[in-house]
C-alpha atoms as a PDB file:
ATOM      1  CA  UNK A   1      22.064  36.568  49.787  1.00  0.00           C
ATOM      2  CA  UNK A   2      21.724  39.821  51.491  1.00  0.00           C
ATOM      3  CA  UNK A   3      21.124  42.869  49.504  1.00  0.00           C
ATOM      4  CA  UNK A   4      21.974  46.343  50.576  1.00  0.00           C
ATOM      5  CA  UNK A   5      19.832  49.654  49.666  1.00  0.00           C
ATOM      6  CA  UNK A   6      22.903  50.871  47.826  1.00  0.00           C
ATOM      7  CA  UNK A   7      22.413  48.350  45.520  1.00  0.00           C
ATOM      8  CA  UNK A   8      18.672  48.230  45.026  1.00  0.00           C
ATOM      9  CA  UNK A   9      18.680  52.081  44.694  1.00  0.00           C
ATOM     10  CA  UNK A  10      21.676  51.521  41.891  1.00  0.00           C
ATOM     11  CA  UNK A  11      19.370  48.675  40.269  1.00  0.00           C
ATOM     12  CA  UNK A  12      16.404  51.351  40.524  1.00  0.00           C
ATOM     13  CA  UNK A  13      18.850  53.864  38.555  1.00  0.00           C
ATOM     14  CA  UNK A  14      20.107  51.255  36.085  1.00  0.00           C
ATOM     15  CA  UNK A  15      24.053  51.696  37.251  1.00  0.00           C
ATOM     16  CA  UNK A  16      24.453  47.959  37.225  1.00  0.00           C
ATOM     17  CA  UNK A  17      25.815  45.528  34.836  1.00  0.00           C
ATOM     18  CA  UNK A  18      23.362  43.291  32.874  1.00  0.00           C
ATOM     19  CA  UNK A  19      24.479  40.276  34.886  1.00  0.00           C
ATOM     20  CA  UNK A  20      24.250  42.435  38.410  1.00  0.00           C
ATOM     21  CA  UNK A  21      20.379  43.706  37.106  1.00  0.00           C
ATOM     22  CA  UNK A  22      19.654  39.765  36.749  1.00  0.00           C
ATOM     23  CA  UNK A  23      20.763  38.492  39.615  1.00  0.00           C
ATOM     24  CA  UNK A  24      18.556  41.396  41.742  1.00  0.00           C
ATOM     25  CA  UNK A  25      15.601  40.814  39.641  1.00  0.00           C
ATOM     26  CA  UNK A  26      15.470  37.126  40.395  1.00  0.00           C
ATOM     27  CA  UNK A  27      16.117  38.201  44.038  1.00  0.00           C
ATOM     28  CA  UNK A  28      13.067  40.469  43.662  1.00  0.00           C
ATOM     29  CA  UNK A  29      10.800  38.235  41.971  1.00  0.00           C
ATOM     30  CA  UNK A  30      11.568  35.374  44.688  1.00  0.00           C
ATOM     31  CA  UNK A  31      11.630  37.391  47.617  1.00  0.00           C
ATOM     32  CA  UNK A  32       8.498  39.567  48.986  1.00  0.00           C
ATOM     33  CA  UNK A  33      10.622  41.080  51.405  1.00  0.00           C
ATOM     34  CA  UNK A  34      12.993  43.037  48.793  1.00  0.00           C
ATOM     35  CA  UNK A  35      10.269  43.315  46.665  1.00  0.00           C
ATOM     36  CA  UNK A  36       8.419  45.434  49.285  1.00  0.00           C
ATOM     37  CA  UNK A  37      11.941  47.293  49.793  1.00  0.00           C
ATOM     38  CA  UNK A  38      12.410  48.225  46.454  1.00  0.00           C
ATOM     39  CA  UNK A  39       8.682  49.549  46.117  1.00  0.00           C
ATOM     40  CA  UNK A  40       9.363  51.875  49.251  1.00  0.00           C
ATOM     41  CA  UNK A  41      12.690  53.102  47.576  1.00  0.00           C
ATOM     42  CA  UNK A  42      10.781  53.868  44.267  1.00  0.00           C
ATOM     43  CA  UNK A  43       8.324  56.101  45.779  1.00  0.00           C
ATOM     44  CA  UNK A  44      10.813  57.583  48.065  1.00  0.00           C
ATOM     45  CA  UNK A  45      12.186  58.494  44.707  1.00  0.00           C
ATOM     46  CA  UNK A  46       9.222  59.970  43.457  1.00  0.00           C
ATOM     47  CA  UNK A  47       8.193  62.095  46.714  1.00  0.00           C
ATOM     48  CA  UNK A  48      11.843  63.303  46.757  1.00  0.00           C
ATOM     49  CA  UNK A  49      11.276  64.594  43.229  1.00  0.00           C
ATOM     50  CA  UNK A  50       8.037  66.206  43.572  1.00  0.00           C
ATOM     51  CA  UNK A  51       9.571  67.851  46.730  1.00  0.00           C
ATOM     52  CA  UNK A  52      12.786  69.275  45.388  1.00  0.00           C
ATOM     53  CA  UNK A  53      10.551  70.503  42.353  1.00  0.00           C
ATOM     54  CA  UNK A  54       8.028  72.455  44.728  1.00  0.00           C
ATOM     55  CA  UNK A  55      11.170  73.925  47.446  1.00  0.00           C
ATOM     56  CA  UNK A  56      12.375  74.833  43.582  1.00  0.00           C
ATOM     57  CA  UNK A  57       9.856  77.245  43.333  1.00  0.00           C
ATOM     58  CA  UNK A  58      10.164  79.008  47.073  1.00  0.00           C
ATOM     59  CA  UNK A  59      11.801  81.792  46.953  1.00  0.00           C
ATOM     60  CA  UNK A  60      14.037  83.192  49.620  1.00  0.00           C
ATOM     61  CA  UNK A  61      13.032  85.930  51.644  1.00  0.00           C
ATOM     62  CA  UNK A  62      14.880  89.319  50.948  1.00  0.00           C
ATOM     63  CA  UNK A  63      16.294  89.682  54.234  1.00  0.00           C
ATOM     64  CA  UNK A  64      17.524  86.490  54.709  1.00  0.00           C
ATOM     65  CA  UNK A  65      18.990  86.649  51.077  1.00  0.00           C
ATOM     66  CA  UNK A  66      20.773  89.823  52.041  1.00  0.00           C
ATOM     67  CA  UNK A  67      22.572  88.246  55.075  1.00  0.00           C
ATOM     68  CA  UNK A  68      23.877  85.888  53.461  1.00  0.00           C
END
């Protein structure tokens, strides 16, 4: 069975059913590949997050602010 980001990154977010979350688990546990896949997406995850929480604290510059 092939398995698509969309549905690793929902079984990340727990947006799937139980029996979904199962299924991918055993996927993951059995397979190295999507194991390795998953592990990629997680820290993606947390890189994204530290990122949006530093551009967060930029401030935009007054005269760019004032042209727009």
């Amino acid at each position: 069975m092939k398995i698509d980001d969309s549905a690793l990154i929902k079984f990340i977010n727990n947006d799937l059913s139980r029996s979904e979350r199962n299924i991918i688990q055993l996927l993951i546990n059995n397979n190295s590949k999507i194991k390795s896949r998953v592990e990629g997406l997680k820290n993606f995850k947390s890189i994204l997050k530290e990122e949006s929480k530093v551009n967060k604290k930029i401030k935009m510059p007054k005269s760019l602010y004032e042209k727009i």
